[in-house]
Protein backbone atom coordinates (compact mmCIF):
# COMPACT_ATOMS: atom_id res chain seq x y z
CA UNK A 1 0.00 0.00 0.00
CA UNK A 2 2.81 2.54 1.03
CA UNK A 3 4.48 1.96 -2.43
CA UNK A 4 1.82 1.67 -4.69
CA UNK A 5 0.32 5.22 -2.59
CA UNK A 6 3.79 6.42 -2.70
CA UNK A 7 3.72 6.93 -6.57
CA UNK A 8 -0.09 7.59 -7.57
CA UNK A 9 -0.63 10.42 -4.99
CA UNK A 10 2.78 11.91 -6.58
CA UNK A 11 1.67 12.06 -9.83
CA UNK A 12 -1.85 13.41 -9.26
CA UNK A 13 -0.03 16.26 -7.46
CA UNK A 14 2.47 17.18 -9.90
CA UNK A 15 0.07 16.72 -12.74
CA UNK A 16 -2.66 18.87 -11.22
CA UNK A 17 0.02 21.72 -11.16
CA UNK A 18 1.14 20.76 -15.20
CA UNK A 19 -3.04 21.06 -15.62
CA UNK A 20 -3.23 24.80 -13.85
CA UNK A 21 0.07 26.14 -14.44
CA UNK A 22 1.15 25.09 -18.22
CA UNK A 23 -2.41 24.28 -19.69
CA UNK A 24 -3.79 26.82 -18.03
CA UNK A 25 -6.96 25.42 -16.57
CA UNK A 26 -8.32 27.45 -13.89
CA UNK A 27 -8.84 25.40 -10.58
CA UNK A 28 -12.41 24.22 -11.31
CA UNK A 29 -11.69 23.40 -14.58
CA UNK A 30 -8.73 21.19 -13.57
CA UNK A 31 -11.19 19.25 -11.39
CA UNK A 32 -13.40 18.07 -14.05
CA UNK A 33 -10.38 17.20 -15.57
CA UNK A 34 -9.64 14.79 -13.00
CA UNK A 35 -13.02 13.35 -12.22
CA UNK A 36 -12.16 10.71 -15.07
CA UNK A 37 -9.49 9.16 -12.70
CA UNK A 38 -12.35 9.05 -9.79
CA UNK A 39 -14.72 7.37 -12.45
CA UNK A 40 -12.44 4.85 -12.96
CA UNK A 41 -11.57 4.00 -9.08
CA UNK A 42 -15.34 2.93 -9.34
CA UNK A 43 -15.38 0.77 -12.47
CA UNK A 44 -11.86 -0.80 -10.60
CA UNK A 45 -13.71 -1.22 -7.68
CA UNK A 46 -16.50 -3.07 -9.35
CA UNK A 47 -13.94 -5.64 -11.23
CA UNK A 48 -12.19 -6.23 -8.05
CA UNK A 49 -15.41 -7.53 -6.49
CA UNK A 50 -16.08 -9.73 -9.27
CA UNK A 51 -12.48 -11.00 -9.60
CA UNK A 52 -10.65 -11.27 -6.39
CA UNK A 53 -12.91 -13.95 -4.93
CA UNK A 54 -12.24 -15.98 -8.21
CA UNK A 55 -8.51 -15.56 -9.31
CA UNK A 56 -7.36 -14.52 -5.72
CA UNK A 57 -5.90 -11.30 -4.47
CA UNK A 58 -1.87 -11.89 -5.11
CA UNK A 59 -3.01 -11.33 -8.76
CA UNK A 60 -5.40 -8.85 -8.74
CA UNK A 61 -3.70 -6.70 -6.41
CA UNK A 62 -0.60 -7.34 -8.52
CA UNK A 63 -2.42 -6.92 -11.70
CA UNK A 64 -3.24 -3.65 -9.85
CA UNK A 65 -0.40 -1.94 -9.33
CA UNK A 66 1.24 -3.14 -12.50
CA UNK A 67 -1.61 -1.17 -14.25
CA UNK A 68 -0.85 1.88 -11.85
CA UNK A 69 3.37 1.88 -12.29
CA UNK A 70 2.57 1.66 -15.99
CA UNK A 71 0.07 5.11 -15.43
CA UNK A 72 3.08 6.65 -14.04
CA UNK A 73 5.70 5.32 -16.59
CA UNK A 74 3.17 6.95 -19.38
CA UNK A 75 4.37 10.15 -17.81
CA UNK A 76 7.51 10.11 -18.45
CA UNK A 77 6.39 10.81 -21.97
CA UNK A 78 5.08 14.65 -21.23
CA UNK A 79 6.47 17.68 -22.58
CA UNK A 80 6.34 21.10 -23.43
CA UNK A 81 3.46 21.00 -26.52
CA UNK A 82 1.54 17.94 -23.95
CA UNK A 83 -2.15 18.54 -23.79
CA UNK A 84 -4.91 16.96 -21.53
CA UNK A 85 -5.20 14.15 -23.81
CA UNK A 86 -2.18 12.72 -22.73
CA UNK A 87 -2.80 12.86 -19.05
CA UNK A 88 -6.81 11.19 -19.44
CA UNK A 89 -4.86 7.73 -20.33
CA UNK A 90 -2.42 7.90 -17.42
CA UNK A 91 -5.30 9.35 -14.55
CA UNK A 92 -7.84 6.55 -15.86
CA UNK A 93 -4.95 3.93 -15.24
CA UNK A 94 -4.14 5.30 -12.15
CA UNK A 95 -7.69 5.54 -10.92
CA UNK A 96 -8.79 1.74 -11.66
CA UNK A 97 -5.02 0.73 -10.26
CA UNK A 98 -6.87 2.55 -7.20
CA UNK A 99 -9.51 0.64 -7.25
CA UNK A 100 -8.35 -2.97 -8.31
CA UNK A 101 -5.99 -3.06 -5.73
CA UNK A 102 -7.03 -1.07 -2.67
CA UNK A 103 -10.29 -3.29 -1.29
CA UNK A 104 -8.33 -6.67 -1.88
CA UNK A 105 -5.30 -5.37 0.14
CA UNK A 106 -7.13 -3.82 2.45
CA UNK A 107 -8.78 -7.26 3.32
CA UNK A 108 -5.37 -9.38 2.99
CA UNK A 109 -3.94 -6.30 6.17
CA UNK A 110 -7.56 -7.12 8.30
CA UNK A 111 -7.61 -10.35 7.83
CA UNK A 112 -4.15 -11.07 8.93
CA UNK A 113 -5.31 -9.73 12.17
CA UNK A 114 -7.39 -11.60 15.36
CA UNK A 115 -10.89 -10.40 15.68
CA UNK A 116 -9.56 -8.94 18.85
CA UNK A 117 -7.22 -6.39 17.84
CA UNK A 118 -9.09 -5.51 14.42
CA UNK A 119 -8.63 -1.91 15.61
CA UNK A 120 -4.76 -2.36 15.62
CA UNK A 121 -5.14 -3.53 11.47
CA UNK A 122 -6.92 -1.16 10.97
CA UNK A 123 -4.56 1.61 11.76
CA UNK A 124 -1.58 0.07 10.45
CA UNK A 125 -3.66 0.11 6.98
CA UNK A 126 -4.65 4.00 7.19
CA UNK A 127 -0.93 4.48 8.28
CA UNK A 128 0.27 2.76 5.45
CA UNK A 129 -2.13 4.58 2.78
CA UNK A 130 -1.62 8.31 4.76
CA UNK A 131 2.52 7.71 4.59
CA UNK A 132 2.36 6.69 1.58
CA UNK A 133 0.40 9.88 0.32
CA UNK A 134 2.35 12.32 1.90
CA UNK A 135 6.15 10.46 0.86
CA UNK A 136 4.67 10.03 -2.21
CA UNK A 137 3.95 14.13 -2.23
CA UNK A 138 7.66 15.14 -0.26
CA UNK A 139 9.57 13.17 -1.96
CA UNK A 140 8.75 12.88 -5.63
CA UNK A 141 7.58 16.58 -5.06
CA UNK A 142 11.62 17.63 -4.43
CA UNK A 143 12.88 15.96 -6.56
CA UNK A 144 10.11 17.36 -9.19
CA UNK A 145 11.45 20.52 -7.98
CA UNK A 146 15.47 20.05 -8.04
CA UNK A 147 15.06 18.96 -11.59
CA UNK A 148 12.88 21.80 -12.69
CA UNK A 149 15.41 24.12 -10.90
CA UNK A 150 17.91 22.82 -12.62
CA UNK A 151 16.78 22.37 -16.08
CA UNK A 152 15.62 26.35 -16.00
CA UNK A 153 19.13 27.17 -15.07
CA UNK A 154 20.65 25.27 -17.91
CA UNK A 155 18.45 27.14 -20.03
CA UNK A 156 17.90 30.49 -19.12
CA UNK A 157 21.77 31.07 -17.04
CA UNK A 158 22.15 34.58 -16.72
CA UNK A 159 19.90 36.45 -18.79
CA UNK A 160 17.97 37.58 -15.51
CA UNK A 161 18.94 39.57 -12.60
CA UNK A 162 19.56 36.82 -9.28
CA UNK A 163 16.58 38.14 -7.49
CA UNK A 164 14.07 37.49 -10.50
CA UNK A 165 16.13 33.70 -12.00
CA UNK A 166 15.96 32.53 -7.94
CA UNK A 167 12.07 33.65 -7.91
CA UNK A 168 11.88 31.99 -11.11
CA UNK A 169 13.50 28.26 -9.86
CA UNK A 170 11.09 28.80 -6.91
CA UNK A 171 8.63 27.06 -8.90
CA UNK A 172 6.55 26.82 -12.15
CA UNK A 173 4.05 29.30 -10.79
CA UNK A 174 6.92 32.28 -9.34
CA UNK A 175 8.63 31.28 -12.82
CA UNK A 176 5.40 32.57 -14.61
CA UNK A 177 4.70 35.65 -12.17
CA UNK A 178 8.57 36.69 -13.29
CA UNK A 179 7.81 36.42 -16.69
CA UNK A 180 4.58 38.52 -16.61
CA UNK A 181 6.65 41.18 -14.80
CA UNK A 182 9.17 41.33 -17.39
CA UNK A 183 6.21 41.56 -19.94
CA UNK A 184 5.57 44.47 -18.31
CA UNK A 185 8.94 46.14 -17.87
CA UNK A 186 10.44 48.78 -20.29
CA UNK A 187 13.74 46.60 -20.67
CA UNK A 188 12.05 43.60 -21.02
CA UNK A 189 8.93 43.42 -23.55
CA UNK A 190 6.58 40.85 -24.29
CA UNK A 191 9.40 38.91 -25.96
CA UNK A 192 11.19 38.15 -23.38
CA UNK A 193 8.91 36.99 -21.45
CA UNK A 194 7.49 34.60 -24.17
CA UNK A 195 11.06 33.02 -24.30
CA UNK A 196 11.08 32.32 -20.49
CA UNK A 197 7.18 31.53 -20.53
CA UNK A 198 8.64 28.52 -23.22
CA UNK A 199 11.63 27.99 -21.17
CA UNK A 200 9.07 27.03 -17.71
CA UNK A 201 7.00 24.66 -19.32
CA UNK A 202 9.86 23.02 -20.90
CA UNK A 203 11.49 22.94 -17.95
CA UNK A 204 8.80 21.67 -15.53
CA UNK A 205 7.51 19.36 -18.43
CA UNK A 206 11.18 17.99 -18.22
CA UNK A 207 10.65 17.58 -14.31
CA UNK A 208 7.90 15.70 -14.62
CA UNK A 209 8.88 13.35 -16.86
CA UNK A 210 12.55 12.37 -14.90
CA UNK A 211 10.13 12.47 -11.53
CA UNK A 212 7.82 9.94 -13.10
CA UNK A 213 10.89 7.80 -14.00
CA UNK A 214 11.87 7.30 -10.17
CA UNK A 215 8.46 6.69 -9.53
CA UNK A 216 7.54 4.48 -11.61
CA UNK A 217 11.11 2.77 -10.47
CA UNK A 218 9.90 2.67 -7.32
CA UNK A 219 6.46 1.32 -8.09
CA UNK A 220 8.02 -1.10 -9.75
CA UNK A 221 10.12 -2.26 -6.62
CA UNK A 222 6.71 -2.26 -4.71
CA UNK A 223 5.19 -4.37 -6.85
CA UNK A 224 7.78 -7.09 -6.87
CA UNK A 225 7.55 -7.31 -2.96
CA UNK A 226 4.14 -6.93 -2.89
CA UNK A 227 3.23 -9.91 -5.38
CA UNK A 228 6.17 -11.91 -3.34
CA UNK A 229 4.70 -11.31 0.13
CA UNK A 230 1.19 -11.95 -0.80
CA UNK A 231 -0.28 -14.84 -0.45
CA UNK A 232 -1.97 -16.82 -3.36
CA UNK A 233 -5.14 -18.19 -3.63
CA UNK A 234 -5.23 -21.61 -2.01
CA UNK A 235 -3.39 -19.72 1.07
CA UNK A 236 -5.63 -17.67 1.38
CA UNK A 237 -8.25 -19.68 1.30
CA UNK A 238 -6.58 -22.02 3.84
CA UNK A 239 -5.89 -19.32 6.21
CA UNK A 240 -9.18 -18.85 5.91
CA UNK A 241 -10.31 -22.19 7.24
CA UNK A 242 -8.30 -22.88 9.82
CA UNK A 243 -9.98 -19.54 11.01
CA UNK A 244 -13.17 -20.79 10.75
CA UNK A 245 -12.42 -24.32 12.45
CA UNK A 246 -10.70 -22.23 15.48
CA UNK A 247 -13.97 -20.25 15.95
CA UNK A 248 -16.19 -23.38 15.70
CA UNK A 249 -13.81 -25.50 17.92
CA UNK A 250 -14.03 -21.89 20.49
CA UNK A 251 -17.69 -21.92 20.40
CA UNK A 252 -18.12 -25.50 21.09
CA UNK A 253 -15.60 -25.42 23.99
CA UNK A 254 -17.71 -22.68 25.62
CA UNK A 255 -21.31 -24.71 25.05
CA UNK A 256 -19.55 -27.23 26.56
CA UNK A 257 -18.02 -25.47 29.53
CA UNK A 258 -21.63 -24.28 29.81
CA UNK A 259 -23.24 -27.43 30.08
């Protein structure tokens, strides 16, 4: 859960900002945008139901996050000129990865807890999803940043004064505000700031794609321990019944001792 959280929640973040700050989508607009990748955690949901019970949840979950690391390798394929069209394939991946995987593990992390201490599963599987979401955010969100930082400096140098370029590497959005200042400027001119306006998107478009590559990398990882800790089907359904004869052999041993 931590990986597989780790790099969809990183994505969606860095994407969202591609959506407002490149494309230009205004913040309701970029969540329509998005409610493609929520339509699809449903229609995963749905299959989930229908398969895990037959095929078992190493594969589904598996099947799962393969689907969601390939979402994120997809990414690595944005640029400058990228439109919305080729983030709807990567969110709609992403969003029935969500939902193929998420009931199925859920289950496997409650069930491999007593009845007892069903409280105790339950917070190590929010604790898993929440630090997952926010590593996924921290980390993939620096190094989204270092490599837009450093991309803009390769391209732009020293053609602005230090107070306006360190603004600029800030982010995408302080990058943009600079620009529309030197639009403004009588030494500038719209010109100018067309030529850095080019030089952000290429540069965060550049970010995104080397963050999505260490993402997906990690996803990757995730997914190889995950389908190697998991158990299979006939495990499962083992574990299962030995449950079910403790509980009968429990509840028999109490009518007794109540007789």
């Amino acid at each position: 859960m931590l990986f597989f959280f780790f790099g969809t929640f990183g994505s969606i973040y860095y994407s969202t900002q591609f959506l407002q700050f490149v494309l230009e989508y205004n913040a309701l607009e970029t969540g329509i945008r998005l409610l493609p990748l929520t339509g699809a955690v449903f229609v995963g949901a749905a299959v989930t139901g229908k398969l895990a019970p037959k095929l078992g949840v190493k594969l589904v979950v598996g099947a799962g996050m393969v689907i969601g690391t390939a979402g994120v390798f997809l990414l690595t394929q944005i640029e400058s000129g990228s439109t919305y069209s080729d983030f709807l394939t990567p969110l709609l991946m992403l969003g029935f990865a969500i939902g193929l995987s998420l009931s199925p593990a859920t289950d496997t992390i409650m069930g491999s807890f007593p009845e007892s201490e069903l409280g105790v599963g339950g917070g190590a599987n929010d604790t898993a999803l929440e630090l997952g979401c926010a590593l996924g955010i921290a980390v993939l969100g620096s190094l989204l940043a270092t490599s837009y930082k450093d991309k803009l400096t390769d391209m732009v140098g020293g053609r602005l004064p230090a107070e306006a370029m360190d603004t600029a590497k800030d982010s995408v959005g302080g990058g943009l505000a600079v620009a529309e200042h030197i639009a403004k400027t009588p030494g500038g001119g719209p010109q100018q700031a067309q030529t850095l306006i080019e030089a952000v998107h290429e540069s965060f478009a550049h970010a995104i794609a080397h963050t999505s590559l260490i993402g997906a990398i990690i996803m990757g990882a995730g997914t190889l321990i995950v389908i190697a800790v998991l158990p299979g089907r006939k495990a499962t359904g083992k574990h299962r019944q030995e449950e079910s004869a403790a509980a009968e052999a429990a509840a028999e041993s109490e009518t007794a001792g109540a007789v």
